[in-house]
Protein backbone atom coordinates (compact mmCIF):
# COMPACT_ATOMS: atom_id res chain seq x y z
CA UNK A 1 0.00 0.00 0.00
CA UNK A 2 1.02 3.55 -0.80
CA UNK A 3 1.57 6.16 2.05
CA UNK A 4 1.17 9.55 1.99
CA UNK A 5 1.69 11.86 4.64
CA UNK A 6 0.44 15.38 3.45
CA UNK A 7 -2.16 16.66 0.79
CA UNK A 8 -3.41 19.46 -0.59
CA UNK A 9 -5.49 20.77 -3.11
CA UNK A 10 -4.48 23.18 -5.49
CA UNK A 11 -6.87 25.27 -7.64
CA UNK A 12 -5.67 26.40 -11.05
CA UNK A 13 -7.27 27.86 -14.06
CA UNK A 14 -6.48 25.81 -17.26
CA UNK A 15 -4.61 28.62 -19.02
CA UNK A 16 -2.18 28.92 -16.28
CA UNK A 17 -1.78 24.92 -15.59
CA UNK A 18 1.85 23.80 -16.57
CA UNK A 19 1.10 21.37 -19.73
CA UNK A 20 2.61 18.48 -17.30
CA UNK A 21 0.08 18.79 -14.78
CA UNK A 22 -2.95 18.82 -17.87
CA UNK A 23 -1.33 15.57 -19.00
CA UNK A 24 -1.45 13.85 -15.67
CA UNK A 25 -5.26 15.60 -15.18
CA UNK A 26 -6.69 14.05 -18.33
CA UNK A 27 -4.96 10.71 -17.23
CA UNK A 28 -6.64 10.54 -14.27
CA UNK A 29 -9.78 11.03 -15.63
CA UNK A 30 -9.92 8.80 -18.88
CA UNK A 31 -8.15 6.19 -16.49
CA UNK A 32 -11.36 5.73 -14.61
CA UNK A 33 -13.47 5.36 -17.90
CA UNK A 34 -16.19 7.94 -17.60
CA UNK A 35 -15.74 10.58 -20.23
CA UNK A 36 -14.04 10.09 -23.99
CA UNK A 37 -10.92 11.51 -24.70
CA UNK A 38 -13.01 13.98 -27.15
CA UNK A 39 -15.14 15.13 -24.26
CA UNK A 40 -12.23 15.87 -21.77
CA UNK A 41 -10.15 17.51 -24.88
CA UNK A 42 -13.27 19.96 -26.16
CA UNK A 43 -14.33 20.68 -22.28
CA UNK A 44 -10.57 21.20 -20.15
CA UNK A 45 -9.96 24.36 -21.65
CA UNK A 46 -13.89 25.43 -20.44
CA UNK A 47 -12.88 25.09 -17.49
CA UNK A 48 -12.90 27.96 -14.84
CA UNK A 49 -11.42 25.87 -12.47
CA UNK A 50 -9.05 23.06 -12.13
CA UNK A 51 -8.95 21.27 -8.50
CA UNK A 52 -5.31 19.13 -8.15
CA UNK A 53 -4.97 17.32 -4.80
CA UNK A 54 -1.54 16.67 -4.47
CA UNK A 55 0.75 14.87 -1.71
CA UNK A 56 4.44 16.33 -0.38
CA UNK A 57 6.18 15.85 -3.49
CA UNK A 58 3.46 17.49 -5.92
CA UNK A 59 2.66 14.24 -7.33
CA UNK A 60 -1.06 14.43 -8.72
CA UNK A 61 -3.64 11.66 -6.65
CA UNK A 62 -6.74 12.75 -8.21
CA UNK A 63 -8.39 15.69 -10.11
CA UNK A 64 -11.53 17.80 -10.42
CA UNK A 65 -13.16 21.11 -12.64
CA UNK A 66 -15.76 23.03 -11.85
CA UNK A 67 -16.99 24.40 -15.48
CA UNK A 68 -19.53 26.32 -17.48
CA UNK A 69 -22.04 24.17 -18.99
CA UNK A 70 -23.31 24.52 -22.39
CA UNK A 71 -26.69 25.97 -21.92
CA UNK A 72 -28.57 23.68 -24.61
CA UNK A 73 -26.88 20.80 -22.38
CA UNK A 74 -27.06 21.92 -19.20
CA UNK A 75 -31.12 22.26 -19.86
CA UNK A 76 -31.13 18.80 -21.55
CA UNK A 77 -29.99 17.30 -18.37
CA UNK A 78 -32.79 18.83 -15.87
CA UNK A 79 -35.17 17.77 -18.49
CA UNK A 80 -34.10 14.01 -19.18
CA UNK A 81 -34.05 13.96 -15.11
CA UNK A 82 -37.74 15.42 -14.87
CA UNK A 83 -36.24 18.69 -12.96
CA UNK A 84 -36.38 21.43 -15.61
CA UNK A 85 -38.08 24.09 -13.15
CA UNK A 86 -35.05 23.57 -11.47
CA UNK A 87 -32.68 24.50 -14.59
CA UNK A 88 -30.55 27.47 -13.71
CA UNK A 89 -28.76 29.16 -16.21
CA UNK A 90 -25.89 30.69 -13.69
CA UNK A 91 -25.06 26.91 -12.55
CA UNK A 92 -21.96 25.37 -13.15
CA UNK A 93 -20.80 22.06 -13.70
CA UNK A 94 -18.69 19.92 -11.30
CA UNK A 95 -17.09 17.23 -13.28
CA UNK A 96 -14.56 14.67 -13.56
CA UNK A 97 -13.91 14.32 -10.12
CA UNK A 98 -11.55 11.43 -9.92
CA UNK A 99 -8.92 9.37 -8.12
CA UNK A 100 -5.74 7.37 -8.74
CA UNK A 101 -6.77 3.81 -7.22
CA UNK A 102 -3.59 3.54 -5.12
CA UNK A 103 -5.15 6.38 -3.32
CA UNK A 104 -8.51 5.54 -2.85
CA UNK A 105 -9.19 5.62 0.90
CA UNK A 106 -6.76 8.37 1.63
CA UNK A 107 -8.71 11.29 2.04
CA UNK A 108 -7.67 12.46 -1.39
CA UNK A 109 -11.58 13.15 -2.54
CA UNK A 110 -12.27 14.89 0.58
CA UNK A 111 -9.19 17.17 0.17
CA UNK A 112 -10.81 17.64 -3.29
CA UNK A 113 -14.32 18.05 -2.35
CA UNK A 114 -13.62 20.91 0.50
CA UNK A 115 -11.93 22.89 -2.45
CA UNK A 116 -14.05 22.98 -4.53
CA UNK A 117 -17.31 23.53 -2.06
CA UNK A 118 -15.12 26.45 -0.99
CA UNK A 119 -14.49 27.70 -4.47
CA UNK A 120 -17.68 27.47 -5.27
CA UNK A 121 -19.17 29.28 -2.05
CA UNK A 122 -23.01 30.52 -2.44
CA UNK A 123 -22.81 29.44 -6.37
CA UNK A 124 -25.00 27.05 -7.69
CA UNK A 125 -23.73 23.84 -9.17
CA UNK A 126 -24.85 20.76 -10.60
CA UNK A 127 -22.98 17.18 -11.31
CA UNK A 128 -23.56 14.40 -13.13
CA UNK A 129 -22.45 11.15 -11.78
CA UNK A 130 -23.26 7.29 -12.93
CA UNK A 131 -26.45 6.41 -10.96
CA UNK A 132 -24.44 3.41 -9.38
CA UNK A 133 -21.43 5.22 -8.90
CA UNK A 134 -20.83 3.94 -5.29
CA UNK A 135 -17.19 5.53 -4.55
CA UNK A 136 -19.32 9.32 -4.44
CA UNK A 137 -20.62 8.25 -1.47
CA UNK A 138 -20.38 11.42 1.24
CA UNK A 139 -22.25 13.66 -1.18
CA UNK A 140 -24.42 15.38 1.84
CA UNK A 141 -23.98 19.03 0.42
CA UNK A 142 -25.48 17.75 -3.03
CA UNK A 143 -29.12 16.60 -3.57
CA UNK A 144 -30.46 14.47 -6.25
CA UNK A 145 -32.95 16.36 -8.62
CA UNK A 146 -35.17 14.75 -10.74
CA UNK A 147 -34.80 10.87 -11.52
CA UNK A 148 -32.33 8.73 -12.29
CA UNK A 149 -31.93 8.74 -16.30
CA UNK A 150 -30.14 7.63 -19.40
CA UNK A 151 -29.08 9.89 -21.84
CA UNK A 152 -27.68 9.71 -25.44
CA UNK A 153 -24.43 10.25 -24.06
CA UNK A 154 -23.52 7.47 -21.89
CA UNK A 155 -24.70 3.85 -21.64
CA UNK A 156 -25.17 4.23 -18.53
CA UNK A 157 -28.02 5.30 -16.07
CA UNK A 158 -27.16 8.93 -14.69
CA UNK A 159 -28.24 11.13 -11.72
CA UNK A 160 -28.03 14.91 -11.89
CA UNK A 161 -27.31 16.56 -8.42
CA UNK A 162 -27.23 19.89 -7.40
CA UNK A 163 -25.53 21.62 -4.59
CA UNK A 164 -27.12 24.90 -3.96
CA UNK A 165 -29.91 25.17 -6.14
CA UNK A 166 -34.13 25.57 -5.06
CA UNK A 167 -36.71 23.48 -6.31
CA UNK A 168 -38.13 26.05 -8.65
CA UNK A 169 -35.43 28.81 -10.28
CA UNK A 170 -36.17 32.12 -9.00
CA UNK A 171 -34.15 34.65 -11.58
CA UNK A 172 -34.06 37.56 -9.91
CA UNK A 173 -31.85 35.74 -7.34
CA UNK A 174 -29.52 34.87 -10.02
CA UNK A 175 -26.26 33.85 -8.00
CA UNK A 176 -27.26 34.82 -4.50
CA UNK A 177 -28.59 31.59 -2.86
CA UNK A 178 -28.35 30.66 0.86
């Protein structure tokens, strides 16, 4: 078993990530089999923000982005889940959120998860995750809206959460949520 004494999470934008460290990000994240290699290549540089959780010796243990959806997407996933009064146009995407194996059970997607809740602070945000996606577990800030779903593309059932949104979009609160 791997040990690691310290980590940290660093938050960088894409344009100011060292090409290394976007190499070892889309790694991670193709490694665990979720998104295409077309995806990850179209959406990185989308990214506002990149999330790096890293131990002493700045080696990279897992990844995560917080991004701006496309709006003709981001509505097409509240509607496939049966939520679209809860579509909110200011949302942003958390997405691939992901960890090395070796250093699953290390507290690397905690480390992860604080930075980004604290990046995203009062924002509203919404993930998509693979309905039996078991190693999410620990999601209490996030709430499932809608039902579980399949869309055209993944084989897979999905569930959309949301961290920070209300049942029914109120637009003249735009960005200021509790």
């Amino acid at each position: 078993m791997v040990e690691v004494k310290k980590i940290r999470t660093l938050c960088v934008r894409p344009v100011n990530a060292p090409e290394k460290a976007l190499d070892a990000f889309a790694k991670i994240v193709l490694a665990s089999g979720e998104v295409p290699l077309a995806n990850l290549k179209r959406g990185l540089p989308m990214s506002e923000m990149l999330f790096l959780t890293i131990d002493e010796t700045s080696h990279i243990l897992g990844v995560g982005a917080v991004r701006f959806a496309q709006e003709a997407y981001h509505r097409h996933l509240f509607e496939r889940a049966g939520a679209i009064e809860m579509y909110n146009p200011y949302s942003v995407e958390s997405c691939w959120v992901a960890v090395r194996p070796e250093f699953r059970g290390m507290g690397v997607w905690g480390n992860n998860r604080k930075a980004r809740l604290a990046f995203l602070g009062n924002r509203p945000c919404h993930s998509i995750r693979r309905a039996d996606n078991k190693l999410t577990g620990g999601n209490r800030e996030w709430d499932q809206a809608g039902d579980d779903f399949y869309a055209t593309t993944s084989k897979d059932k999905l569930r959309l959460l949301v961290y920070n949104h209300e049942p029914v979009f109120d637009p003249k609160k735009r960005l200021q949520y509790v």
